[in-house]
C-alpha atoms as a PDB file:
ATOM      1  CA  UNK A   1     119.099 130.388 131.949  1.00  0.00           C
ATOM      2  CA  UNK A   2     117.591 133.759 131.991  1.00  0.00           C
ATOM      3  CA  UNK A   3     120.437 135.568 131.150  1.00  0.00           C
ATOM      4  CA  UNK A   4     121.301 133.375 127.791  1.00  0.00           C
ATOM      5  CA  UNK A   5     117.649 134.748 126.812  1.00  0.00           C
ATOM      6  CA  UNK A   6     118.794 138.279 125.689  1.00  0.00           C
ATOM      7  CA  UNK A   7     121.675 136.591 124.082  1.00  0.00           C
ATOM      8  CA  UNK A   8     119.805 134.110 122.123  1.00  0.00           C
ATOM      9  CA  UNK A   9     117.389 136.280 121.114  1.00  0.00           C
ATOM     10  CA  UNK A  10     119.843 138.521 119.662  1.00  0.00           C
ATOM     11  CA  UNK A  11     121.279 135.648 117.304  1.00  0.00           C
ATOM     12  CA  UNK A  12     118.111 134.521 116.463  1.00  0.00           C
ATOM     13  CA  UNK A  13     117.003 137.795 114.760  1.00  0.00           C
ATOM     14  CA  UNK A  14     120.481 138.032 113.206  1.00  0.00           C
ATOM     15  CA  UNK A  15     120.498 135.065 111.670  1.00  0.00           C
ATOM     16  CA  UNK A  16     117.275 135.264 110.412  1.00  0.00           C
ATOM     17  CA  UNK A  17     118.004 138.847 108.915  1.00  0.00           C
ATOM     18  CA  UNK A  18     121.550 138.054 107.522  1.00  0.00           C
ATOM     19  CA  UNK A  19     120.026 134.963 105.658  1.00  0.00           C
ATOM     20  CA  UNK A  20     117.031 137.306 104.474  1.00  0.00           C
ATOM     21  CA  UNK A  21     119.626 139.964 103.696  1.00  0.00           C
ATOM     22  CA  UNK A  22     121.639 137.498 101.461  1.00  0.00           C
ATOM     23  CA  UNK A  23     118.760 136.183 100.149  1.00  0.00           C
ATOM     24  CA  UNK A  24     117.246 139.811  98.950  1.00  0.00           C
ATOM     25  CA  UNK A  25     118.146 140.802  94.821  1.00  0.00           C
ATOM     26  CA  UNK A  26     120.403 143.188  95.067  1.00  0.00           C
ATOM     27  CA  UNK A  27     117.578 145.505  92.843  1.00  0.00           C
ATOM     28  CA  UNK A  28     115.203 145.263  96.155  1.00  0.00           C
ATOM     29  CA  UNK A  29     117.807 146.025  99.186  1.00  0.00           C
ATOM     30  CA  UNK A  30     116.501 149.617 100.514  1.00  0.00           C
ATOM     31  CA  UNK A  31     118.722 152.720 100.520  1.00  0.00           C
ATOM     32  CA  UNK A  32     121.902 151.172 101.171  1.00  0.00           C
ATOM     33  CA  UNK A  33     124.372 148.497  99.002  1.00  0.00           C
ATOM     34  CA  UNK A  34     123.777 145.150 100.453  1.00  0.00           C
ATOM     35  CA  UNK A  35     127.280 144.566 101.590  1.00  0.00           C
ATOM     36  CA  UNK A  36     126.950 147.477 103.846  1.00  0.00           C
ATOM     37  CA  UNK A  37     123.838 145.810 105.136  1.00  0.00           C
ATOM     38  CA  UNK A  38     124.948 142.659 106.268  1.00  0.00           C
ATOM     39  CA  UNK A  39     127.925 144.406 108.383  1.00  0.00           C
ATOM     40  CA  UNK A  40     125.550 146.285 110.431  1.00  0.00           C
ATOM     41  CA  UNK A  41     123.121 142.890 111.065  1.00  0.00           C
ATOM     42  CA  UNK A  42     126.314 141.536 111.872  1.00  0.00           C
ATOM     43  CA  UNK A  43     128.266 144.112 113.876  1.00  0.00           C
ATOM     44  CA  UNK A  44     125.146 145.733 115.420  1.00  0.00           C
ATOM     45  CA  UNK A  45     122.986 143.530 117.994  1.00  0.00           C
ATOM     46  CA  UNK A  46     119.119 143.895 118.021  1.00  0.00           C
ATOM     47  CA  UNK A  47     119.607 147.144 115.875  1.00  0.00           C
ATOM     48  CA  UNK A  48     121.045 146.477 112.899  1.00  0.00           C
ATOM     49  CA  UNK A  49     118.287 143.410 112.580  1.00  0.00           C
ATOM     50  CA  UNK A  50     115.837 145.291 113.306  1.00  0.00           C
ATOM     51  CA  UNK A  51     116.208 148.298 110.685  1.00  0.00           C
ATOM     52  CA  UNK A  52     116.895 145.841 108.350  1.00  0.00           C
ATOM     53  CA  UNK A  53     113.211 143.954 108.553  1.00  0.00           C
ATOM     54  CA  UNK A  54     111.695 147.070 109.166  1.00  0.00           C
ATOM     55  CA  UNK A  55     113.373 148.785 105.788  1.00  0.00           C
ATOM     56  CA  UNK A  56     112.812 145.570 104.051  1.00  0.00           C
ATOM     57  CA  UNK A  57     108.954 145.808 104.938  1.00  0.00           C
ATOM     58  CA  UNK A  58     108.415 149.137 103.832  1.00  0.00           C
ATOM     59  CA  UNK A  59     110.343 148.923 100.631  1.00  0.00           C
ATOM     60  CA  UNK A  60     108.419 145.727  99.752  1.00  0.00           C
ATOM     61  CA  UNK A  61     104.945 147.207 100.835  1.00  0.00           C
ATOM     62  CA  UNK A  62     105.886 150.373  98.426  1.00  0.00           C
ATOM     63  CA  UNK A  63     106.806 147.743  95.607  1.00  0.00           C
ATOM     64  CA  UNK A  64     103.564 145.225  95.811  1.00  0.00           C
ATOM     65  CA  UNK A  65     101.290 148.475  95.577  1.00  0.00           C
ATOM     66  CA  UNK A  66     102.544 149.022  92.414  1.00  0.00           C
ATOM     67  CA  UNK A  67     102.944 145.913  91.217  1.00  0.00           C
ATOM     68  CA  UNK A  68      99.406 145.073  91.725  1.00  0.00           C
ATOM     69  CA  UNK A  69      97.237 144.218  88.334  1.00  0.00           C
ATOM     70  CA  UNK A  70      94.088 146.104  88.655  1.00  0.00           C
ATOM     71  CA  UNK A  71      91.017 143.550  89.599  1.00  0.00           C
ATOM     72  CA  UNK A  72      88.892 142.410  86.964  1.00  0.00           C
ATOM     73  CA  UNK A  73      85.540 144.517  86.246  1.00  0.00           C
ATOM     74  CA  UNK A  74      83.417 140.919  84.984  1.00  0.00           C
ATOM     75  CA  UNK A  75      82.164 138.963  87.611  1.00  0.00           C
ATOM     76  CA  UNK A  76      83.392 134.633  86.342  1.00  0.00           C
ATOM     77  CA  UNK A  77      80.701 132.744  85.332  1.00  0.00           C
ATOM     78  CA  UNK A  78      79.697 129.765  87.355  1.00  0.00           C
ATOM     79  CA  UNK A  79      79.620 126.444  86.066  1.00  0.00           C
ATOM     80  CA  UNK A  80      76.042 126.271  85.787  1.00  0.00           C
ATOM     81  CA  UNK A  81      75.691 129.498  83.892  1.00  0.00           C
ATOM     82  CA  UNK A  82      78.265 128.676  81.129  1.00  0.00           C
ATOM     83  CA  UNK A  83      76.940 127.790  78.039  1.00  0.00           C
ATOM     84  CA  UNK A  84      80.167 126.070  76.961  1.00  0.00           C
ATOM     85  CA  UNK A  85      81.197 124.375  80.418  1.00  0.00           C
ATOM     86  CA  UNK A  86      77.635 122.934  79.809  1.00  0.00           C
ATOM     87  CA  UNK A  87      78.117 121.732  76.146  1.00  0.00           C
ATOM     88  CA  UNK A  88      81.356 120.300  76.696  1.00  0.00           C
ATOM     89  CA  UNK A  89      79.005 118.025  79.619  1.00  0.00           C
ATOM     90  CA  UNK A  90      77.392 116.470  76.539  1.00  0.00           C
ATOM     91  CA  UNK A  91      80.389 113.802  75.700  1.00  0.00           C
ATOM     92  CA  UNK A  92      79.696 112.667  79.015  1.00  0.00           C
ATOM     93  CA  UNK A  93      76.590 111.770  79.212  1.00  0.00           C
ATOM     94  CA  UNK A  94      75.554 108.215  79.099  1.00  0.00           C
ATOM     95  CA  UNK A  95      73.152 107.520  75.883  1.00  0.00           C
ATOM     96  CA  UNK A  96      71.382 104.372  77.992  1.00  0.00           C
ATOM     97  CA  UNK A  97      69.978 107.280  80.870  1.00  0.00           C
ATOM     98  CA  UNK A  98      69.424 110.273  78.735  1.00  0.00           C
ATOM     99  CA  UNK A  99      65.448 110.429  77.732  1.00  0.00           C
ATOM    100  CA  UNK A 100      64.933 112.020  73.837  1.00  0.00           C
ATOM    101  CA  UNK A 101      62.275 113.118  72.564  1.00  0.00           C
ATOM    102  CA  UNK A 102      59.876 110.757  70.108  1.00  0.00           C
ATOM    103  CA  UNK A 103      61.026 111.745  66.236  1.00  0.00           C
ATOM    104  CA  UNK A 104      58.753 113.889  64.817  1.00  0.00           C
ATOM    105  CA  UNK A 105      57.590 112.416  61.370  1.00  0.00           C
ATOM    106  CA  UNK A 106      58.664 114.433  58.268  1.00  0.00           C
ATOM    107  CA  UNK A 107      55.890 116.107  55.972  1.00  0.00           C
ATOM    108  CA  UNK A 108      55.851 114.245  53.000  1.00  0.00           C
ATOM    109  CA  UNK A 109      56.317 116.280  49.686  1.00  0.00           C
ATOM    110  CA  UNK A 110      53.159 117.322  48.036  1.00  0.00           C
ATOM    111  CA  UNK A 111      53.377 117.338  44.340  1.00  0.00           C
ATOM    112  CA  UNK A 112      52.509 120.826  43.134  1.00  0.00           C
ATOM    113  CA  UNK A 113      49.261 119.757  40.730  1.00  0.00           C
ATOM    114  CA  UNK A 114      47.557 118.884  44.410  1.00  0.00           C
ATOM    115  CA  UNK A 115      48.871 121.963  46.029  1.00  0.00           C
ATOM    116  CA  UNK A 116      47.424 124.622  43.398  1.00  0.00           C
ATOM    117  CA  UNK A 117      43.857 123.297  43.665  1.00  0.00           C
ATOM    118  CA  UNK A 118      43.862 123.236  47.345  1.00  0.00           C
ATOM    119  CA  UNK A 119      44.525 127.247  47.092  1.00  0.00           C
ATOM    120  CA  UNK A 120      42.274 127.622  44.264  1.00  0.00           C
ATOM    121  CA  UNK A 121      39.626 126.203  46.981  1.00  0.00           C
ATOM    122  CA  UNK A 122      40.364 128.251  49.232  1.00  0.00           C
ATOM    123  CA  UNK A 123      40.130 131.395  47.225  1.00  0.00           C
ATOM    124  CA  UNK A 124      37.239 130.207  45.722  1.00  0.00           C
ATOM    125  CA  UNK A 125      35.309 129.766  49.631  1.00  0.00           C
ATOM    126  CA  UNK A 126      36.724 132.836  50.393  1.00  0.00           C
ATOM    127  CA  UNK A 127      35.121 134.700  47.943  1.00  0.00           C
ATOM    128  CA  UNK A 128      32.269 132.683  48.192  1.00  0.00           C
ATOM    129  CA  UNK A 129      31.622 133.415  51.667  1.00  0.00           C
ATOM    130  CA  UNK A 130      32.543 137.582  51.022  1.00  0.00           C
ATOM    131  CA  UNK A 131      29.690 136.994  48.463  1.00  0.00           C
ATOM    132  CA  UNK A 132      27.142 136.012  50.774  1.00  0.00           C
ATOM    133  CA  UNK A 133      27.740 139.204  52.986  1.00  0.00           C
ATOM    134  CA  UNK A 134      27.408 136.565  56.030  1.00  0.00           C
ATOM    135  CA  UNK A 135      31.302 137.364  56.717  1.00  0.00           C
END
C-alpha cells in the first residue's frame, strides 16, 4: 500500500492542476500559452504541478494587489447614530404605546385696539418710574 502512495499522490496534484489549468482565462495563465501548460502537468509528474500552482499563486497575488479599491476614509454610521435609519423607525411604531406630549393651547389673537394700550402702559410706567429717580 505504501508504494501506491507516491503514485497517488502524483495524480492527485495533477488532476487538481490540469482542472485548475483548464479552468484559468487564458488572459491570467503566467508566462507561458495554456496549451503548453497542460502538457507539462500532464507529461511531467510532481513538477510540472507544482510550477504550475506555484506560477498561478504569484501571478494572482501580483493581480489582487492591484486590483484592490483603496479602503474607505469615513468610518459607517451605526444604526443608532443615523438620523435617517432612525426616521424611517417612525412607520413602525405602534400609536397605542408611544406617549405624546399634552397639546399646547394656541394664543388666541389679540385684536390690535387692546394691544396698543397695553404698550402705551407700559411706556407710560416706564417713564413714570425713570421720573421718580427710584430706578
Amino acid at each position: 500500500m505504501v508504494r501506491f502512495l507516491p503514485f497517488l499522490i502524483s495524480l492527485a496534484l495533477s488532476v487538481y492542476a490540469l482542472f485548475s489549468c483548464i479552468q484559468t482565462p487564458d488572459k491570467d495563465v503566467p508566462h507561458l500559452p495554456k496549451l503548453v501548460w497542460i502538457v507539462l502537468i500532464v507529461f511531467v509528474p510532481f513538477v510540472g504541478p507544482i510550477v504550475w500552482l506555484l506560477m498561478l499563486r504569484t501571478q494572482s497575488g501580483q493581480r489582487d494587489a492591484v486590483v484592490r479599491p483603496p479602503k474607505p476614509t469615513a468610518r459607517p454610521v451605526a444604526p443608532d447614530d443615523d438620523p435617517d435609519f432612525l426616521a424611517s423607525l417612525e412607520r413602525y411604531r405602534d400609536p397605542r404605546t408611544t406617549i405624546k406630549p399634552p397639546d399646547k393651547p394656541k394664543p388666541e389673537p389679540a385684536d390690535e385696539s387692546e394691544s396698543k394700550p397695553e404698550a402705551q402702559d407700559t411706556d407710560s410706567e416706564t417713564s413714570s418710574e425713570s421720573d421718580d429717580g427710584k430706578a
